[in-house]
N, C-alpha and C. Protein backbone atom coordinates (compact mmCIF):
# COMPACT_ATOMS: atom_id res chain seq x y z
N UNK A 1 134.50 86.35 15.45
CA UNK A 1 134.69 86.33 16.90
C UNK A 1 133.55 87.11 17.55
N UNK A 2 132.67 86.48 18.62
CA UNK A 2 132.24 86.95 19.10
C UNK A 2 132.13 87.68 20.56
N UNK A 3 131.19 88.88 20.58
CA UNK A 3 131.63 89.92 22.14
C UNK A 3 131.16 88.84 23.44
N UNK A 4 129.84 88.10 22.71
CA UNK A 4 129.08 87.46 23.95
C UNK A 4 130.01 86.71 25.17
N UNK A 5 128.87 86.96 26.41
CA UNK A 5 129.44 86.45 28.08
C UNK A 5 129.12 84.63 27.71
N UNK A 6 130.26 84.34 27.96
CA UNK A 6 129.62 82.81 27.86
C UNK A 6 128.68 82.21 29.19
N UNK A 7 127.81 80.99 28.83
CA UNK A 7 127.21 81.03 30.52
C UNK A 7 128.36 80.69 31.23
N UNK A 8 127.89 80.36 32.29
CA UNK A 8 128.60 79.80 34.04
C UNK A 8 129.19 78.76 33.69
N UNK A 9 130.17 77.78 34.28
CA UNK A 9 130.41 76.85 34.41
C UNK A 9 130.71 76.21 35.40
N UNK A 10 130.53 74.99 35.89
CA UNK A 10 131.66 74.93 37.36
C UNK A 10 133.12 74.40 37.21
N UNK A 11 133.55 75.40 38.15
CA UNK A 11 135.21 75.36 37.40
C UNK A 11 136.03 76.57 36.90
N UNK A 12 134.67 77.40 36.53
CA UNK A 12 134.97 79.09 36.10
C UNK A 12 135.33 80.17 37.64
N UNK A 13 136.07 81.39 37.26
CA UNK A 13 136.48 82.38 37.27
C UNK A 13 135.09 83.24 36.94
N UNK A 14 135.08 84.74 37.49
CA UNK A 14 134.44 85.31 36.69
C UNK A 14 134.74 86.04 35.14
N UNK A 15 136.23 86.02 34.83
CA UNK A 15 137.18 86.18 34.11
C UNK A 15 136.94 85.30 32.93
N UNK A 16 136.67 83.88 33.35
CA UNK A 16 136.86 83.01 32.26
C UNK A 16 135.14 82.73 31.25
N UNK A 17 134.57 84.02 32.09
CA UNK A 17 132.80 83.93 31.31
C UNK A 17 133.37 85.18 29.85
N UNK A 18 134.44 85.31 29.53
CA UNK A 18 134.36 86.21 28.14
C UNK A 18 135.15 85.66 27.32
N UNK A 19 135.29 86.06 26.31
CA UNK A 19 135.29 85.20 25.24
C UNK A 19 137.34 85.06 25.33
N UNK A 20 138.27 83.73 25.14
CA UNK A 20 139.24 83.24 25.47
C UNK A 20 140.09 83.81 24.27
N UNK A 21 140.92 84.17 24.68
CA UNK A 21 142.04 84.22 24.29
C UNK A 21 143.31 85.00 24.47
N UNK A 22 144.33 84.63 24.07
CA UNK A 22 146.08 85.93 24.51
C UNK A 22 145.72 86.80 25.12
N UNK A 23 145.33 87.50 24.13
CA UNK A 23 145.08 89.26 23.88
C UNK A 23 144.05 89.22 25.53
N UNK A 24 142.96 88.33 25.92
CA UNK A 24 141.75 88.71 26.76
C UNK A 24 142.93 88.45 27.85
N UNK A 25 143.71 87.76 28.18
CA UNK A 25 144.34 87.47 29.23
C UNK A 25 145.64 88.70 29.55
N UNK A 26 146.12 88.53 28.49
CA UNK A 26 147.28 89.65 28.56
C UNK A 26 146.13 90.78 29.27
N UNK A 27 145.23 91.45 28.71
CA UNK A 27 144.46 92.86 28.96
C UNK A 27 144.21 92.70 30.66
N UNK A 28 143.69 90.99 30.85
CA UNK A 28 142.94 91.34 32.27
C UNK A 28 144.13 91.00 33.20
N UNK A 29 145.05 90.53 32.84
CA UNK A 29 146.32 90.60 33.76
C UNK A 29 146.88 92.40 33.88
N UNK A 30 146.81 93.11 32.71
CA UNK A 30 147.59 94.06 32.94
C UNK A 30 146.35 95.25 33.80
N UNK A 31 144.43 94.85 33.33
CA UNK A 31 144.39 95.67 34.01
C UNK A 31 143.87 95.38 35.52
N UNK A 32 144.28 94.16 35.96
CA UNK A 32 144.10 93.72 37.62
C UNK A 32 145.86 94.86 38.19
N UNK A 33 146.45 94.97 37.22
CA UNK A 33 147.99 95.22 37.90
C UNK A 33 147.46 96.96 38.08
N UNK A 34 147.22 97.29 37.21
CA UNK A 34 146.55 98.48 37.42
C UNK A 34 145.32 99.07 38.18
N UNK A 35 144.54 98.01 38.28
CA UNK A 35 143.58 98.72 39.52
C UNK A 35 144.53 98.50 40.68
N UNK A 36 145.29 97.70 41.11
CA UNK A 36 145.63 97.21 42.13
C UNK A 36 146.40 98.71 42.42
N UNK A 37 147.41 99.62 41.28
CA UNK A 37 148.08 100.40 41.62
C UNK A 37 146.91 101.87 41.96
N UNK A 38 145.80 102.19 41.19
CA UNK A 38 145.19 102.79 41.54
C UNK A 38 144.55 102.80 42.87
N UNK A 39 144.02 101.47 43.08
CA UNK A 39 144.15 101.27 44.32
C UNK A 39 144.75 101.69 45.72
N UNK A 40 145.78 101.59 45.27
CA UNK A 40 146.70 101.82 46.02
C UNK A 40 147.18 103.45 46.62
N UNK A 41 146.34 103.85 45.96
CA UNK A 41 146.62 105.20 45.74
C UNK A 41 145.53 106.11 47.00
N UNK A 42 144.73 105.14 47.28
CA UNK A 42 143.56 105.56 48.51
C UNK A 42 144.34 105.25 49.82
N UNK A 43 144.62 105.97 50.09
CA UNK A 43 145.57 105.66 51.22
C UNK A 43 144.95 106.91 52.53
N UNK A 44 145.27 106.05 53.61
CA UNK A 44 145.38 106.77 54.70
C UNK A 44 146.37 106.76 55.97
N UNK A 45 147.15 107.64 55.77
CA UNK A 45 148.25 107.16 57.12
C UNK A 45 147.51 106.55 58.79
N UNK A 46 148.31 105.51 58.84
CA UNK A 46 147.68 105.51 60.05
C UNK A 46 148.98 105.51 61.56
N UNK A 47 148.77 107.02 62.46
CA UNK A 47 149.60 107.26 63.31
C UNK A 47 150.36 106.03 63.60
N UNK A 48 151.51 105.92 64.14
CA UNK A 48 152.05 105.48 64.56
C UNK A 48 152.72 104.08 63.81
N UNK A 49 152.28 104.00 62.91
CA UNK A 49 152.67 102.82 61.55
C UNK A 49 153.22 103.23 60.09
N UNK A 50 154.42 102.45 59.75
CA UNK A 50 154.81 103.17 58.08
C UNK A 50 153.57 102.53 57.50
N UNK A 51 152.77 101.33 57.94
CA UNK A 51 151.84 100.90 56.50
C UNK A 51 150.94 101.87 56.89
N UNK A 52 150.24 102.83 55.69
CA UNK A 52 148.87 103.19 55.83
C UNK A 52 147.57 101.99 55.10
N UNK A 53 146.23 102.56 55.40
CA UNK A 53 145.33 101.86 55.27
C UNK A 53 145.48 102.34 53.83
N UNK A 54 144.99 100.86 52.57
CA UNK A 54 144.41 101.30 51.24
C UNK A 54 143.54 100.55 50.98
N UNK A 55 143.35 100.86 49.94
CA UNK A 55 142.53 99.77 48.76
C UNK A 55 143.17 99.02 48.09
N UNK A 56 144.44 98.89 48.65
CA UNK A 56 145.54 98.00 47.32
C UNK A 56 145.19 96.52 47.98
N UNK A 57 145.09 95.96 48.96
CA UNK A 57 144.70 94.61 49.96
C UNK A 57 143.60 94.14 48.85
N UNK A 58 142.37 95.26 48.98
CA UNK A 58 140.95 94.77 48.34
C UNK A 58 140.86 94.72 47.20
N UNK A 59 141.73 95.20 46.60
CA UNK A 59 142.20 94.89 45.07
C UNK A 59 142.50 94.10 44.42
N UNK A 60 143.88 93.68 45.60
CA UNK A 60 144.46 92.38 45.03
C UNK A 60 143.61 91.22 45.11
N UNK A 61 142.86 91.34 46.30
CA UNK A 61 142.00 90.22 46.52
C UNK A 61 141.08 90.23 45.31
N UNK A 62 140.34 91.09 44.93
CA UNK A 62 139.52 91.12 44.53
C UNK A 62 139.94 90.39 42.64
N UNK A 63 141.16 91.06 42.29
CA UNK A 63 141.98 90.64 41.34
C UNK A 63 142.06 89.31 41.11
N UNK A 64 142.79 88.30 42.35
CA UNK A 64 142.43 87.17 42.39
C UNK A 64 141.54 86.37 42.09
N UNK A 65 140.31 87.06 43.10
CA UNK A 65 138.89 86.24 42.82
C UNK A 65 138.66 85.97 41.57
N UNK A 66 138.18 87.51 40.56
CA UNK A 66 137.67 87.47 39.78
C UNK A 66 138.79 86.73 38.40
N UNK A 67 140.02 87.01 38.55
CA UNK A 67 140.88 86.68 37.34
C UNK A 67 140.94 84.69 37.24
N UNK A 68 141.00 84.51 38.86
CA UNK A 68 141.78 83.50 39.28
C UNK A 68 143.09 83.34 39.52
N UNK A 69 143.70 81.82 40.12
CA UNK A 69 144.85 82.24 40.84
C UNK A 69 146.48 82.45 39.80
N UNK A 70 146.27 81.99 38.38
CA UNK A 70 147.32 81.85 37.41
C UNK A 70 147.42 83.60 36.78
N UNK A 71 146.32 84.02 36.77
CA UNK A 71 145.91 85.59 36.28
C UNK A 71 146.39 86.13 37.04
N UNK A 72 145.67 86.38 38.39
CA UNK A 72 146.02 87.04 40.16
C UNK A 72 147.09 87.02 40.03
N UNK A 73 148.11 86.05 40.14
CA UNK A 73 149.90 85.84 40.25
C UNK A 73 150.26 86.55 39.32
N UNK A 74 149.81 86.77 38.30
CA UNK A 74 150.51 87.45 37.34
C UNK A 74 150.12 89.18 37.43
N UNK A 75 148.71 89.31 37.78
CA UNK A 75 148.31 90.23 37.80
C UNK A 75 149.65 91.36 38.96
N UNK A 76 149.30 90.54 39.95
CA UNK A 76 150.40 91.15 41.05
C UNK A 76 151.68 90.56 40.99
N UNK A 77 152.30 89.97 40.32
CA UNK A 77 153.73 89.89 40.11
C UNK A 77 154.28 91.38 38.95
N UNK A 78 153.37 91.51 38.43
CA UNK A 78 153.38 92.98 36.99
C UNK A 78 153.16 94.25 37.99
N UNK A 79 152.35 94.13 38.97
CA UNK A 79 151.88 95.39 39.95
C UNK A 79 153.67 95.20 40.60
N UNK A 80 153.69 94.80 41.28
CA UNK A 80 155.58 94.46 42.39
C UNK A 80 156.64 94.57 41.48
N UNK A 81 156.59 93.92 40.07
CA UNK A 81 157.58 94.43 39.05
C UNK A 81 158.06 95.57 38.56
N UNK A 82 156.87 96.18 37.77
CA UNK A 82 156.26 97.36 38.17
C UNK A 82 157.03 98.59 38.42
N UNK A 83 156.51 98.72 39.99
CA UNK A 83 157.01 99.56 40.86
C UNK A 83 158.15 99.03 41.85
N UNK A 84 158.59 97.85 41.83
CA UNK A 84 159.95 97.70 41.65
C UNK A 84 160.99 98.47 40.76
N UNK A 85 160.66 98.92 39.60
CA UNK A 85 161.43 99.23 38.26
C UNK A 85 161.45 100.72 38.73
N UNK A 86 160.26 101.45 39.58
CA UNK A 86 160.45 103.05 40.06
C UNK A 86 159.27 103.53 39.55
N UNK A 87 158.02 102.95 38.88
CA UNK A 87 156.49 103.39 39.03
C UNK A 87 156.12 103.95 39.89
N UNK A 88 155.54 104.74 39.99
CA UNK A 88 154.97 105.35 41.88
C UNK A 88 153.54 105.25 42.05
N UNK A 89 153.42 103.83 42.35
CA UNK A 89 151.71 103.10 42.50
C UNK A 89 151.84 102.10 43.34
N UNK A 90 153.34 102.24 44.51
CA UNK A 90 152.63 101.46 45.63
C UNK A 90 151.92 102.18 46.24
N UNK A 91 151.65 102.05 47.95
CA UNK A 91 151.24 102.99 48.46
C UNK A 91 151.41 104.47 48.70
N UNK A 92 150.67 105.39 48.93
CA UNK A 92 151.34 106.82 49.05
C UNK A 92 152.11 106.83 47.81
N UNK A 93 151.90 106.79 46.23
CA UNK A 93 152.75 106.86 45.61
C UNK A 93 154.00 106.06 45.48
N UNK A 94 154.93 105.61 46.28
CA UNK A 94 155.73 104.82 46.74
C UNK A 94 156.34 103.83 45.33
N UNK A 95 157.64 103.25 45.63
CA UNK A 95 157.98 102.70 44.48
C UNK A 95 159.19 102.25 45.06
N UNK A 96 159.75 100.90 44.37
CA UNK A 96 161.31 100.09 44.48
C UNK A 96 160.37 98.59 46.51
N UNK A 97 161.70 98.41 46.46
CA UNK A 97 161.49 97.05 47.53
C UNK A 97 162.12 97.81 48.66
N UNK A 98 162.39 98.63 49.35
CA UNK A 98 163.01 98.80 50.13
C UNK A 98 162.15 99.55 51.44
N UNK A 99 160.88 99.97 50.82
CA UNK A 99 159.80 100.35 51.84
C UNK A 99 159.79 99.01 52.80
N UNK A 100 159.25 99.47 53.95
CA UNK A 100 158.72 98.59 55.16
C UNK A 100 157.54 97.78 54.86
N UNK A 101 156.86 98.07 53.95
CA UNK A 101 155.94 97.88 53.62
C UNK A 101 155.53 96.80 52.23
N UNK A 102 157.01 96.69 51.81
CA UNK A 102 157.53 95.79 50.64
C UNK A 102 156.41 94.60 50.94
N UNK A 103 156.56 93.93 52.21
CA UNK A 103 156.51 92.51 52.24
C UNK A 103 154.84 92.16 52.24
N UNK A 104 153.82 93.21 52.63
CA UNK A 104 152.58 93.55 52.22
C UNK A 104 152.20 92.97 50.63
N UNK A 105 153.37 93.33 49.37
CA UNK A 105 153.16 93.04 48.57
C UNK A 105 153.38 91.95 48.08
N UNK A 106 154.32 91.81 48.46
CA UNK A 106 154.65 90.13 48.71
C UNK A 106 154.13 89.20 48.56
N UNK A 107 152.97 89.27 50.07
CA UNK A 107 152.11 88.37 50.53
C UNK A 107 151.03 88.76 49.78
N UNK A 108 150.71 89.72 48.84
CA UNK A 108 149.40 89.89 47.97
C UNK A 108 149.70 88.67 46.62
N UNK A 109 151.01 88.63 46.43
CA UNK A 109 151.02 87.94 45.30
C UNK A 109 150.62 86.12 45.96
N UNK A 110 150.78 85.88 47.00
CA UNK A 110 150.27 84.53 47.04
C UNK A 110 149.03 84.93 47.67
N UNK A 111 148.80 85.80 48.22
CA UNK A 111 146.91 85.50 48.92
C UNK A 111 146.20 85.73 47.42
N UNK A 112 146.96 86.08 46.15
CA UNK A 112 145.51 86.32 44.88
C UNK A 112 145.85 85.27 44.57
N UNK A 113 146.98 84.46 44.44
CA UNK A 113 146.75 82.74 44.06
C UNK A 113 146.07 81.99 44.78
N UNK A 114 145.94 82.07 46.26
CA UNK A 114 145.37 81.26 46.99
C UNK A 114 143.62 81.94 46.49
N UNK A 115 143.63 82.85 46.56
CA UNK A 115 141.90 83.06 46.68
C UNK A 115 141.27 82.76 44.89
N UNK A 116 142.53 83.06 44.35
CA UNK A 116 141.71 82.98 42.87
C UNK A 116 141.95 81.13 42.70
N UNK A 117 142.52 80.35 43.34
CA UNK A 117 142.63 79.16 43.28
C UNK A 117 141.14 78.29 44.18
N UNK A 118 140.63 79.09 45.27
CA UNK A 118 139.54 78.89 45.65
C UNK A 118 138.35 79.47 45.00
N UNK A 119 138.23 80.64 44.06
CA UNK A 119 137.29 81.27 43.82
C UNK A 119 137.19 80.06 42.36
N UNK A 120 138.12 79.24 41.44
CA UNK A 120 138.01 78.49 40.96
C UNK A 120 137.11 77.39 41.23
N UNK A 121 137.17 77.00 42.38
CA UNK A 121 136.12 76.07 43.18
C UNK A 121 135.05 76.50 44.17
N UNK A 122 134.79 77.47 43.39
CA UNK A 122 133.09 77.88 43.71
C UNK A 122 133.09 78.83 45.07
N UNK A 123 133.88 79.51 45.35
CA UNK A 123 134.41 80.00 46.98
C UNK A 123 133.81 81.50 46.95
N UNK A 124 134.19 82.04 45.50
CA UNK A 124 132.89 83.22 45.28
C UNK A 124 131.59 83.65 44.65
N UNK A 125 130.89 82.21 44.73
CA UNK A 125 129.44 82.06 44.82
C UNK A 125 128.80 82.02 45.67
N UNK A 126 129.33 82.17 47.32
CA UNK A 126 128.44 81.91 48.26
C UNK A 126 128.67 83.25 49.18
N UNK A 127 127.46 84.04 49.91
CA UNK A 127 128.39 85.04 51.07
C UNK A 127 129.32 84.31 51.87
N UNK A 128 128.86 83.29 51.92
CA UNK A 128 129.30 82.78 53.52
C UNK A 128 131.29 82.43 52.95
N UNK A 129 131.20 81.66 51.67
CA UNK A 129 131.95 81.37 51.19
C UNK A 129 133.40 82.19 51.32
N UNK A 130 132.80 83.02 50.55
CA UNK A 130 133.13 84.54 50.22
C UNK A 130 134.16 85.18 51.23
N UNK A 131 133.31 85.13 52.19
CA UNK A 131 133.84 85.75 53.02
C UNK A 131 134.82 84.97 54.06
N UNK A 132 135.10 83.97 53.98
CA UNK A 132 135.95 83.25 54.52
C UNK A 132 137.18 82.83 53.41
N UNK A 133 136.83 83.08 52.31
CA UNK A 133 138.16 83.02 51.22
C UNK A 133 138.99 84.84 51.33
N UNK A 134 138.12 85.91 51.41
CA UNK A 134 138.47 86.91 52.32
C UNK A 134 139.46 86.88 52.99
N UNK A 135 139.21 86.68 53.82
CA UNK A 135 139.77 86.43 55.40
C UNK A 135 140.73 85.94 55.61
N UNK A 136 140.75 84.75 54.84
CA UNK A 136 142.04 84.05 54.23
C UNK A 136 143.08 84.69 53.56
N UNK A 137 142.80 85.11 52.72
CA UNK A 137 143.37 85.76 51.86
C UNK A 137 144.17 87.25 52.35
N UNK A 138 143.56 87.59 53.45
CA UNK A 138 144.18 89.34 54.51
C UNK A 138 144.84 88.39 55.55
N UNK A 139 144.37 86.82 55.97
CA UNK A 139 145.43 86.44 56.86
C UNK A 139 147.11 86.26 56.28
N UNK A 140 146.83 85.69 55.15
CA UNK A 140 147.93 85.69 53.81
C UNK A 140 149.09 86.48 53.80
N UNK A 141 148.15 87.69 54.07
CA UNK A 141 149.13 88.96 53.34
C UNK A 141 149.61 89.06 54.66
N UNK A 142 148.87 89.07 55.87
CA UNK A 142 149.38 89.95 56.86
C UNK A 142 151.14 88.68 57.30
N UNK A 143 151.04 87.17 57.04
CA UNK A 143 151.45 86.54 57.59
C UNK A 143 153.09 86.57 56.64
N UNK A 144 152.71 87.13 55.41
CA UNK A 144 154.14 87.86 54.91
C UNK A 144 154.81 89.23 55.84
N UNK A 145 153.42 90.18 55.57
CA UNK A 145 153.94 91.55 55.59
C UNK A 145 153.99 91.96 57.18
N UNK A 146 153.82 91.38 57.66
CA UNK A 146 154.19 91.54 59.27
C UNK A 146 155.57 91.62 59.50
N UNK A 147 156.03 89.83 59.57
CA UNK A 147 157.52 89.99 59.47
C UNK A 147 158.16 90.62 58.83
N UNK A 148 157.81 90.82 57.54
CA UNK A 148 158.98 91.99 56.71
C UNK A 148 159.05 92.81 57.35
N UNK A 149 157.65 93.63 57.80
CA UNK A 149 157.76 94.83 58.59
C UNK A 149 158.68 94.71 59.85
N UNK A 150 158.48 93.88 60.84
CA UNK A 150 160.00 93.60 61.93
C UNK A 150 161.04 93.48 61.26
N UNK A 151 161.47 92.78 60.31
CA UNK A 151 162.63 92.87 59.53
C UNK A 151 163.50 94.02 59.09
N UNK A 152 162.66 95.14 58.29
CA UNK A 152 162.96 96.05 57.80
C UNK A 152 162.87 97.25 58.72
N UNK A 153 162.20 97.28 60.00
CA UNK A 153 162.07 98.25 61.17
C UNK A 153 162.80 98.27 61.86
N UNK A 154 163.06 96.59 62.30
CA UNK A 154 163.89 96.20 63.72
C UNK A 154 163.15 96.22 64.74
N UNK A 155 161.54 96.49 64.36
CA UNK A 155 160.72 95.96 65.46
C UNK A 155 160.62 94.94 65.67
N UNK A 156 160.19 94.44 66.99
CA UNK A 156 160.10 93.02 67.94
C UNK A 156 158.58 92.81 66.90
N UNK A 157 158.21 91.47 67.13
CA UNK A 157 157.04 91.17 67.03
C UNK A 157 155.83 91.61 67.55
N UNK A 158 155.72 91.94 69.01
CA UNK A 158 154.76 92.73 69.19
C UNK A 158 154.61 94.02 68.84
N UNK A 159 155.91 94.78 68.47
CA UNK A 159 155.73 96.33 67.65
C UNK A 159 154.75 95.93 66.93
N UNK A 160 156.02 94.89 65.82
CA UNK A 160 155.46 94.76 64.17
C UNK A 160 153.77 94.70 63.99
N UNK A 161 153.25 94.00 65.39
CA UNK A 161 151.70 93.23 65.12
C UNK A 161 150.85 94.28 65.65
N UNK A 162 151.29 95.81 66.28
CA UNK A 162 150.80 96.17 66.82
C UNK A 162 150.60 97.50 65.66
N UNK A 163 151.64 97.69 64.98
CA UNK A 163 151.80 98.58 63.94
C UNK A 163 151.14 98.22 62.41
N UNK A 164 151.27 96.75 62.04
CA UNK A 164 151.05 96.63 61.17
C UNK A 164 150.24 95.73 60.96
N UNK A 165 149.20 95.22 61.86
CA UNK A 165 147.88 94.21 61.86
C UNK A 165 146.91 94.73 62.59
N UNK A 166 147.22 95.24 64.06
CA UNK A 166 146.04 95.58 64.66
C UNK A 166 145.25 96.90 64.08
N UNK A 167 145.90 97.75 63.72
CA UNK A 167 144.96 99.50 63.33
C UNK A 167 144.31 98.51 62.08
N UNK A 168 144.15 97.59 61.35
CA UNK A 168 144.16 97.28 59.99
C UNK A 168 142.64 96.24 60.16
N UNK A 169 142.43 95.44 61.50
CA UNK A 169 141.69 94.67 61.23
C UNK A 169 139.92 94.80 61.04
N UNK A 170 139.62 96.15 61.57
CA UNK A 170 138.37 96.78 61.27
C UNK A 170 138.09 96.78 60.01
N UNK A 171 139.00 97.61 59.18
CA UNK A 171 139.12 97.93 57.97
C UNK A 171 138.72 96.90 56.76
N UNK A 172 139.65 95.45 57.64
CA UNK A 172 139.79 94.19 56.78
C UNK A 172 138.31 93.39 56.97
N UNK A 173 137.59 93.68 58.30
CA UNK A 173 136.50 92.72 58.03
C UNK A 173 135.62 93.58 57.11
N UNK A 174 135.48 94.98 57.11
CA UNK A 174 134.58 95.91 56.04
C UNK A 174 134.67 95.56 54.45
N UNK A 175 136.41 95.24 54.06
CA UNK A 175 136.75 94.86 52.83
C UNK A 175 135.84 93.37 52.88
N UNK A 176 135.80 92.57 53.98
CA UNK A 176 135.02 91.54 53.39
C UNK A 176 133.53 91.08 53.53
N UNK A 177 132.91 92.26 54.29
CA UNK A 177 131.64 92.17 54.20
C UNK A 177 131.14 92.66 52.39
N UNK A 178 132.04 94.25 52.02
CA UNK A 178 131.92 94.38 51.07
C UNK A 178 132.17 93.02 49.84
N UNK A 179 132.88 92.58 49.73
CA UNK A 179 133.54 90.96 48.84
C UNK A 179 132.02 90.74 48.97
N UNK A 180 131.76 90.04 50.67
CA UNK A 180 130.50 89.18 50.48
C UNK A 180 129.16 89.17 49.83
N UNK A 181 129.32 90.50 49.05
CA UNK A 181 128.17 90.98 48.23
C UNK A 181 128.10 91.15 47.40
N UNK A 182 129.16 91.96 47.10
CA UNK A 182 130.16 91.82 45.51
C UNK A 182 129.99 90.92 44.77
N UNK A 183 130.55 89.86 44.89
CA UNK A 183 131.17 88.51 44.04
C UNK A 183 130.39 87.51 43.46
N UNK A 184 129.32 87.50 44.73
CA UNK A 184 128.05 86.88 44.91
C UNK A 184 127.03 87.19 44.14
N UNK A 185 127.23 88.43 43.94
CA UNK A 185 125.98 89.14 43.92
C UNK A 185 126.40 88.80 41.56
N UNK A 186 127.58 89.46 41.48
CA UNK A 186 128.31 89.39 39.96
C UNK A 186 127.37 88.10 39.35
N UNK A 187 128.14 86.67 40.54
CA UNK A 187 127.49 85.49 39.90
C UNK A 187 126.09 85.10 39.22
N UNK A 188 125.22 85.50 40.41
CA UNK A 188 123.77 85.71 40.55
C UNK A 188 123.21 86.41 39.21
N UNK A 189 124.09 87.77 38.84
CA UNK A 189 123.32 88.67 37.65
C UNK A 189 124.08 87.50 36.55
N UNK A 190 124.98 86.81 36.59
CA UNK A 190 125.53 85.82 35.74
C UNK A 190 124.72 84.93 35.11
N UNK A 191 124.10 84.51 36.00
CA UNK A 191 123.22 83.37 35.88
C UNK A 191 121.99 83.60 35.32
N UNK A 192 121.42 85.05 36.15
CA UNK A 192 120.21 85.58 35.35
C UNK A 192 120.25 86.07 33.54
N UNK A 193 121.44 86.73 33.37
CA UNK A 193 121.51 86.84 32.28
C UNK A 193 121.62 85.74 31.30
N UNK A 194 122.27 84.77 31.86
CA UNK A 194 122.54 83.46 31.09
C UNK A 194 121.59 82.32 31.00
C-alpha cells in the first residue's frame, strides 16, 4: 500500500486525492467531526444574541468541501451526535439539543452535503466558484438555524433575523473570501505537484 497523493480527477473531492479505503474514510469523517468541534470552540458572544460568532460555520463548510457531501453528512451528523450524547464541543463548550442554537447545527449538516455535493463538481476550483458555493452553504445554515432560533426563543421573525443573521453577516462574507483562496489555491498546489 502506498502513502502517494493520487493526481486530480474530475469528479474528485480534495479527500478523494489519498489513497482509498475504510480506515481513510472512517479517519477523515471522524477528523472533519472534530475540527468542526474545535472549531467551535472560537467563539465570541455577540451582545444581544444566544448564538455567538465561531469557527464551527467555517468548518463545517470547509469539512464539506474538502471531504465531500457523503463524508460532510457524516462528518457533521458524528459532530451533532456527539454532543448530543453531552460532549462539550458545541459552541461555548455547550452540549445536548436543547440550546437555541441547536438548529445552526442542523442546517450545517445539509449545507456540508450541499457544498461537498458541489465541490464534487468542480465548485472548489474556481475563486469565483468558491465563493458562491460559500454563500450558499451560510445561506443553508442560516435558513435552518434562524427559525429554530424563533422557535426555541419565542422570538418573532424579525427578533430571530435580527439576533441571529444580521451581527453574523460580515463575519460570513470574511469566512468566504478566506474559502476563496483556500480551496483554490489546495487545487492549484494539486496539480503542480501532480
Amino acid at each position: 500500500m502506498t502513502t502517494a497523493v493520487a493526481p486530480a480527477r474530475p469528479g474528485q473531492v480534495l479527500a478523494d486525492l489519498l489513497p482509498a479505503s475504510r480506515v481513510r474514510d472512517a479517519v477523515l469523517v471522524a477528523g472533519g467531526a472534530a475540527l468542526t468541534g474545535v472549531a467551535a470552540q472560537i467563539a465570541v458572544p455577540v451582545p444581544g444574541s444566544p448564538v455567538p460568532v465561531t469557527g464551527q460555520t467555517f468548518a463545517a463548510l470547509l469539512v464539506g468541501t474538502a471531504l465531500g457531501a457523503r463524508r460532510g453528512l457524516l462528518s457533521l451528523a458524528v459532530y451533532a451526535v456527539v454532543g448530543m450524547a453531552g460532549v462539550p464541543w458545541f459552541a461555548e463548550g455547550g452540549s445536548g439539543a436543547s440550546a437555541p442554537s441547536f438548529g445552526y447545527i442542523l442546517g450545517m449538516l445539509l449545507a456540508a452535503t450541499v457544498v461537498g455535493a458541489l465541490a464534487r463538481r468542480g465548485a472548489d476550483r474556481s475563486v469565483l466558484r468558491m465563493a458562491g458555493t460559500m454563500l450558499l452553504g451560510e445561506a443553508i445554515i442560516y435558513a435552518v438555524g434562524v427559525p429554530y432560533l424563533a422557535l426555541a426563543t419565542g422570538m418573532t421573525a424579525t427578533q430571530a433575523i435580527a439576533a441571529g443573521l444580521t451581527p453574523f453577516l460580515l463575519g460570513d462574507a470574511l469566512k468566504a473570501v478566506l474559502a476563496m483562496g483556500l480551496l483554490p489555491a489546495a487545487w492549484k498546489l494539486v496539480h503542480r505537484e501532480g
